[in-house]
Each structure stands twice: as C-alpha cells, then as structure tokens.
Protein backbone atom coordinates (compact mmCIF):
# COMPACT_ATOMS: atom_id res chain seq x y z
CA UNK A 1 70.61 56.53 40.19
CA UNK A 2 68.33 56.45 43.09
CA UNK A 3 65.61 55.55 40.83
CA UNK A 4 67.27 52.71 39.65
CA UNK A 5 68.18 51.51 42.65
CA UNK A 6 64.04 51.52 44.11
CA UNK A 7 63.88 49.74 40.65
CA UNK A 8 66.32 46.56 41.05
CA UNK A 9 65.15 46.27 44.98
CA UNK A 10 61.57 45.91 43.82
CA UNK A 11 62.52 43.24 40.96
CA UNK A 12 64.58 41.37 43.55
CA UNK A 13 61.76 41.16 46.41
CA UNK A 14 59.50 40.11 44.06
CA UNK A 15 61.92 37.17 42.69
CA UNK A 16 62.85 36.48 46.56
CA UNK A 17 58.83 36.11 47.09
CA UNK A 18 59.10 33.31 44.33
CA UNK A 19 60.52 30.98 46.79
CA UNK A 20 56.86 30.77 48.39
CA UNK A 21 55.62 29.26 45.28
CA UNK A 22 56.24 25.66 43.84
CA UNK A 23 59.01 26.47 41.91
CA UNK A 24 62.12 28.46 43.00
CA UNK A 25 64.46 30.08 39.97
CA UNK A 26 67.73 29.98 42.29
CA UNK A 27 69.05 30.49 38.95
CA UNK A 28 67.31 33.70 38.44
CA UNK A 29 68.36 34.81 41.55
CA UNK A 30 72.29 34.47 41.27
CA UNK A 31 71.33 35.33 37.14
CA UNK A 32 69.92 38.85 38.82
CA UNK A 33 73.15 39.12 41.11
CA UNK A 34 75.57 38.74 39.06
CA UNK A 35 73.64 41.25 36.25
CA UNK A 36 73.45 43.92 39.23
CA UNK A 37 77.14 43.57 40.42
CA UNK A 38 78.14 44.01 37.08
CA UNK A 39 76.29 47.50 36.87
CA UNK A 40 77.73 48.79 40.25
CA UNK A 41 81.46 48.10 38.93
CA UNK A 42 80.62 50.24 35.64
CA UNK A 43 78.64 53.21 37.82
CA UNK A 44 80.83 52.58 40.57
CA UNK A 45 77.85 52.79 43.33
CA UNK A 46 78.47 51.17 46.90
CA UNK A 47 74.79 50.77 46.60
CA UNK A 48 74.41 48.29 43.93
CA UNK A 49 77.59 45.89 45.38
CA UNK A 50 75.42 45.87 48.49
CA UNK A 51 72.34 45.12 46.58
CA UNK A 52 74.20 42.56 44.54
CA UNK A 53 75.90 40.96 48.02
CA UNK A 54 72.16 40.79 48.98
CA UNK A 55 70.75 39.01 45.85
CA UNK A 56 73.66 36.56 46.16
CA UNK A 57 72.64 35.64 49.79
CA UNK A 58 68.97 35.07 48.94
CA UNK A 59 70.18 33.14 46.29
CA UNK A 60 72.13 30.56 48.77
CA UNK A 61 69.44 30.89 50.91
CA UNK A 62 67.07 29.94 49.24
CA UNK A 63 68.97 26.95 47.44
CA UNK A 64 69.39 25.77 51.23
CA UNK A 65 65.58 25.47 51.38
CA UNK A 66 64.91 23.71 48.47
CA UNK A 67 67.70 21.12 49.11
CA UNK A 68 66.91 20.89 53.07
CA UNK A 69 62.85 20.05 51.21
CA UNK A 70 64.50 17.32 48.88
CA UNK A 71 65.93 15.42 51.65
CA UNK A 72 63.41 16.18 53.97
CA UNK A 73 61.20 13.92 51.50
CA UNK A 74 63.71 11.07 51.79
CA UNK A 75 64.20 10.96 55.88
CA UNK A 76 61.95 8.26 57.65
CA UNK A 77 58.58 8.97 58.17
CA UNK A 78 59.04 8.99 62.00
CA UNK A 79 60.98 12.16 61.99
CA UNK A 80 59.56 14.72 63.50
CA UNK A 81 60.35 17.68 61.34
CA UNK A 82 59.63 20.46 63.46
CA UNK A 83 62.22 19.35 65.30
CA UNK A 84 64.99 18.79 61.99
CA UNK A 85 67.75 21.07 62.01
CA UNK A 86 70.44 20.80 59.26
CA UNK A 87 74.55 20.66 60.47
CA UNK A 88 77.87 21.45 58.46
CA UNK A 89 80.08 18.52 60.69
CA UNK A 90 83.65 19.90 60.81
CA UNK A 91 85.38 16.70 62.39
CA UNK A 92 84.28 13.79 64.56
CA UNK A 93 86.59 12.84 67.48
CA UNK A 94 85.10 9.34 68.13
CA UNK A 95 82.11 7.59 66.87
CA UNK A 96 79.25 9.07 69.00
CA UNK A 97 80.66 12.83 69.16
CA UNK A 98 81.37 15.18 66.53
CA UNK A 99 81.56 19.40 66.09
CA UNK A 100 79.31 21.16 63.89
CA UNK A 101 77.96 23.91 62.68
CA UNK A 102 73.92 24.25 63.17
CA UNK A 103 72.09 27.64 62.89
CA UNK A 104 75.31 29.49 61.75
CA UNK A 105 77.00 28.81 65.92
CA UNK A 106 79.55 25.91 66.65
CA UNK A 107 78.24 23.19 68.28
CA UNK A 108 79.34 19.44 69.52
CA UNK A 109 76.79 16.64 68.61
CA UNK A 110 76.52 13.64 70.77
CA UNK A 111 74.33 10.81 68.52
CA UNK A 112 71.42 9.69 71.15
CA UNK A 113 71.12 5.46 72.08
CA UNK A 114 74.30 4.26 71.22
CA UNK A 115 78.08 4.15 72.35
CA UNK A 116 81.79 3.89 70.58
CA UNK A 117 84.79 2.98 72.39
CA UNK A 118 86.84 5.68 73.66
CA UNK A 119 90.11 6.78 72.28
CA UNK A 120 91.17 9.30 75.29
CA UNK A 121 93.46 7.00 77.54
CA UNK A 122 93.70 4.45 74.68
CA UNK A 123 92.34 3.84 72.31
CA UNK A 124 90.17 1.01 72.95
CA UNK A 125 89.75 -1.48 70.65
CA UNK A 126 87.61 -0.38 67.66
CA UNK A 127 87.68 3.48 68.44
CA UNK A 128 89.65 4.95 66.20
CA UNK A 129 88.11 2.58 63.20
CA UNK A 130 84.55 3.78 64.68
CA UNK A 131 85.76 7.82 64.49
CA UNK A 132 87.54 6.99 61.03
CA UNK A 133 84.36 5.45 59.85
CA UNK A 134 81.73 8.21 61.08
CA UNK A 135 84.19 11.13 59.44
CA UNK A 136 84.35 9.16 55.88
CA UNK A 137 80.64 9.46 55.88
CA UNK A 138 80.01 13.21 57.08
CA UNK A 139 82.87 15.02 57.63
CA UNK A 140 83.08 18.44 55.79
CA UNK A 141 79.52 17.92 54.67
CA UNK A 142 76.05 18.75 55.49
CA UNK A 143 73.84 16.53 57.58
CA UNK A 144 70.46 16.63 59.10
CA UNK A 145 69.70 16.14 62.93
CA UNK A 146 66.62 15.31 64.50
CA UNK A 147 66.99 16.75 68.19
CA UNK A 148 66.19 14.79 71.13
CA UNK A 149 63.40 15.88 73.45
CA UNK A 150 63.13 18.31 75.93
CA UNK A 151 65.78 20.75 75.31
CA UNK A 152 68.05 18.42 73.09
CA UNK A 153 71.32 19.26 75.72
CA UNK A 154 73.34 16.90 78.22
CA UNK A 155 74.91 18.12 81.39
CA UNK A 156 78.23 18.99 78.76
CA UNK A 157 75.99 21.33 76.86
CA UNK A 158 76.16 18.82 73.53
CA UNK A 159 73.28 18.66 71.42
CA UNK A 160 71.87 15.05 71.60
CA UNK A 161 70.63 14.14 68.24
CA UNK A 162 69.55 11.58 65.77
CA UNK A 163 71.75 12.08 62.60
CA UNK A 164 70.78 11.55 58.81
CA UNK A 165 72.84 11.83 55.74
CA UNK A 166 71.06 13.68 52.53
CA UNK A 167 70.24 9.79 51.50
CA UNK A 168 67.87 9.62 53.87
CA UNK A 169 70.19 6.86 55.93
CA UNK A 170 70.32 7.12 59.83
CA UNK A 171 74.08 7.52 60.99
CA UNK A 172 73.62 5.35 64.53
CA UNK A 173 71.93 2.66 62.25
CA UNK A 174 74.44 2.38 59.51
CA UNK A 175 77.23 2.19 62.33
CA UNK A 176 75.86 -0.51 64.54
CA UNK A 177 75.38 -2.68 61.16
CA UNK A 178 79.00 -2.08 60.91
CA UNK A 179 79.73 -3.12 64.57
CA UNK A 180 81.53 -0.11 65.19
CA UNK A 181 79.20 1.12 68.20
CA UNK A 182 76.73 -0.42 70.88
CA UNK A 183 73.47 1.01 72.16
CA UNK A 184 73.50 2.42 75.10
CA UNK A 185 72.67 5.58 77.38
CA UNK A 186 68.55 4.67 77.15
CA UNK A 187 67.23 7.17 79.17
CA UNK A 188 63.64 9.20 78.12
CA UNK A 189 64.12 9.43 74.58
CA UNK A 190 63.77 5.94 72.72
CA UNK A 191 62.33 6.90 69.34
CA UNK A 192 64.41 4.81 67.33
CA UNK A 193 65.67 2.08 69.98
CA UNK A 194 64.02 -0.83 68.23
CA UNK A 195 65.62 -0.40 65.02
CA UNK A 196 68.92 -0.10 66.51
CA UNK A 197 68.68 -2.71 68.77
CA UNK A 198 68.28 -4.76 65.45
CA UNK A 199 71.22 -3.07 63.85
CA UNK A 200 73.02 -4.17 66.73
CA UNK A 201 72.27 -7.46 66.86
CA UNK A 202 72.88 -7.93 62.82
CA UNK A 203 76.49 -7.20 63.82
CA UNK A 204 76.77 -9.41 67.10
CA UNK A 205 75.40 -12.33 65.06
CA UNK A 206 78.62 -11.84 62.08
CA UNK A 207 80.82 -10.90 64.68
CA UNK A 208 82.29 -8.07 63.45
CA UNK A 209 83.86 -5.33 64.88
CA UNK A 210 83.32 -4.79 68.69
CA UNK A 211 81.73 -8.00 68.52
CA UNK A 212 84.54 -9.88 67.19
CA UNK A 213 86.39 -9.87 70.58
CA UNK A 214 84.63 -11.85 73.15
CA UNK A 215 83.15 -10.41 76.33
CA UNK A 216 84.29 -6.51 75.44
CA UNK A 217 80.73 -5.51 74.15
CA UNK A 218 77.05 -6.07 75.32
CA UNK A 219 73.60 -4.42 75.52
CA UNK A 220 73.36 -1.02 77.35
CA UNK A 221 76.65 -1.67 79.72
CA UNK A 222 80.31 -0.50 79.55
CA UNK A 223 82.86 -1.89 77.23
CA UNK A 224 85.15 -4.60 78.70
CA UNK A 225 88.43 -3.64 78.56
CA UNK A 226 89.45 -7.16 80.55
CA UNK A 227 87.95 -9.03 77.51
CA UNK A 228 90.94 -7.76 75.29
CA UNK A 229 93.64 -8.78 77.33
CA UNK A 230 91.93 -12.35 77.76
C-alpha cells in the first residue's frame, strides 16, 4: 500500500510540474483525482482521499493560473502586472466601494479617481442606479485589480484599486461613460486620469445620468445636493 502511495505522489508532482511548461493538462489533473479517489473508496485508505483532495486542489489551482494568464493578455498595456491581484466581489454597496475576496482574506475595494453618490443618509440622486449598475457587472464573479501605489490602503484600511473585468474593460471607465460616477479624489496616483477624464466628459456632453440634473455634478468637487431641489 505504501508503495503505491510513493507511486501516485510521484506521478502527481510530476503532472503538477507540467504547469511550468506551455501547456497545462488541468484535465489530467482532475482526470488523476478523480482515478485516485476512486481507489481510496475501494481500499478504504485515509491516505489516498488525502492524496486525491490534493490532486483536486492543484487542479483548481492551476486552472486559476492559466485563466488569470488569458486575461492578463487582454488588460491594457499600462497595467502594471506585478502589481495585478485577482478578487471574487461578493456585493457592492455603492458605485466606488465593494467587498471582496483577494488572496483567500475579505477585503473592501475602494475604485481609485472617481466618485458615486452616496446612498447612506439618502440616497442621492443616481446612487442606488450607480451600486445597481457596478453589481450587474461583477457581483459574484471574479475580477482583476491593479493596486494603487505605495501600500494600496486609505486611512479605512480599503484597498484602493483600479478594477478590470476578464474582458479586459476598466470598471471606473465603463461607469463614467454611463454617467453613473465623477472623477474625483486625485491625489498621487493618476495612472489612468486622462482616460477617465474623457469618459467623463463623453457623459457630461449626452447628459446622462449625474449629468442630467444641472449643477449636482462637476470635476473633482462634491456633489450638489442644492442642484436637485432647484
């Protein structure tokens, strides 16, 4: 039994090494699971589930890799990839703030450069159609961030981050074209400031959504809550 055992571990790190090479066989890898879970439930050895729980895990694992390498390929070639991180987003509360998962720990995201309206003590005007809108496009799914410099973290301990969906499409981007947010909060970290403020502007000039009220949005300032009443 113990023989076998040595045997299947071998095979496995050797298919687990594969993943180094061009071509990964997740297949092979869940293939060789399932083949050595089925042998523990005959011989009844603790040993082989454990060795079968392990083969199942390196096959996830390494289907993670080859996906997070796929969309890596389709992200803007600004993005700084040593400093990509992929997130599970479990709900969004407004449009600039949403909880996560990233490196297996929860975590709350706050999107760098722009701004939604806020819904605590409201809502204002467009901030439930701006949280709506961000958790149709990534809620329950997996995302990639780009952290911000320095240590990525505001004084509330969020994670400030550009975010991407698997399409290669930046999040802040695709909302200010929807006039759903504003930029604002420029501090150190500009990267991608140009291309929003362009975003932003495609919105202001069809007047759509915070722009469609006069006076209540502008460039890097507070919303106007006086504007709606006017």
């Amino acid at each position: 039994m113990k023989k076998l055992i040595k045997t299947l571990i071998v095979f496995l790190s050797i298919t687990i090494l594969s993943a180094c090479s061009d071509t990964v066989d997740v297949q092979g890898i869940q293939e060789l699971a399932d083949k050595v879970e089925q042998t523990g439930e005959i011989v009844g050895s603790k040993e082989l589930e454990e060795l079968s729980d392990a083969a199942g895990n390196a096959a996830e694992f390494v289907g993670e890799i080859e996906n997070l390498t796929e969309v890596l390929t389709k992200l803007p070639d600004e993005v700084n990839e040593d400093k990509v991180v992929t997130a599970h987003i479990e709900s969004c509360y407004d449009g600039d703030t949403c909880k996560a998962i990233v490196n297996g720990k929860k975590e709350s995201l706050r999107f760098l450069l722009v701004d939604s309206s806020e819904i605590k003590g409201g809502p204002m005007p467009f901030a439930e159609e701006a949280r709506d809108y961000l958790n149709n496009l990534v809620e329950g799914k997996e995302i990639v961030l780009e952290l911000g410099k320095g240590n990525s973290r505001d004084k509330y301990d969020r994670l400030l981050v550009y975010g991407f969906l698997p399409t290669g499409e930046n999040i802040q981007e695709t909302m200010l074209k929807e006039g759903l947010l504003i930029v604002r909060y420029i501090y150190e970290d500009k990267k991608y400031l140009d291309d929003y403020i362009a975003a932003m502007e495609q919105a202001k000039k069809a007047k759509i959504g915070v722009w469609s009220i006069p006076g209540y949005a502008g460039y890097d300032r507070p919303y106007n809550i006086e504007a709606v009443s006017q």
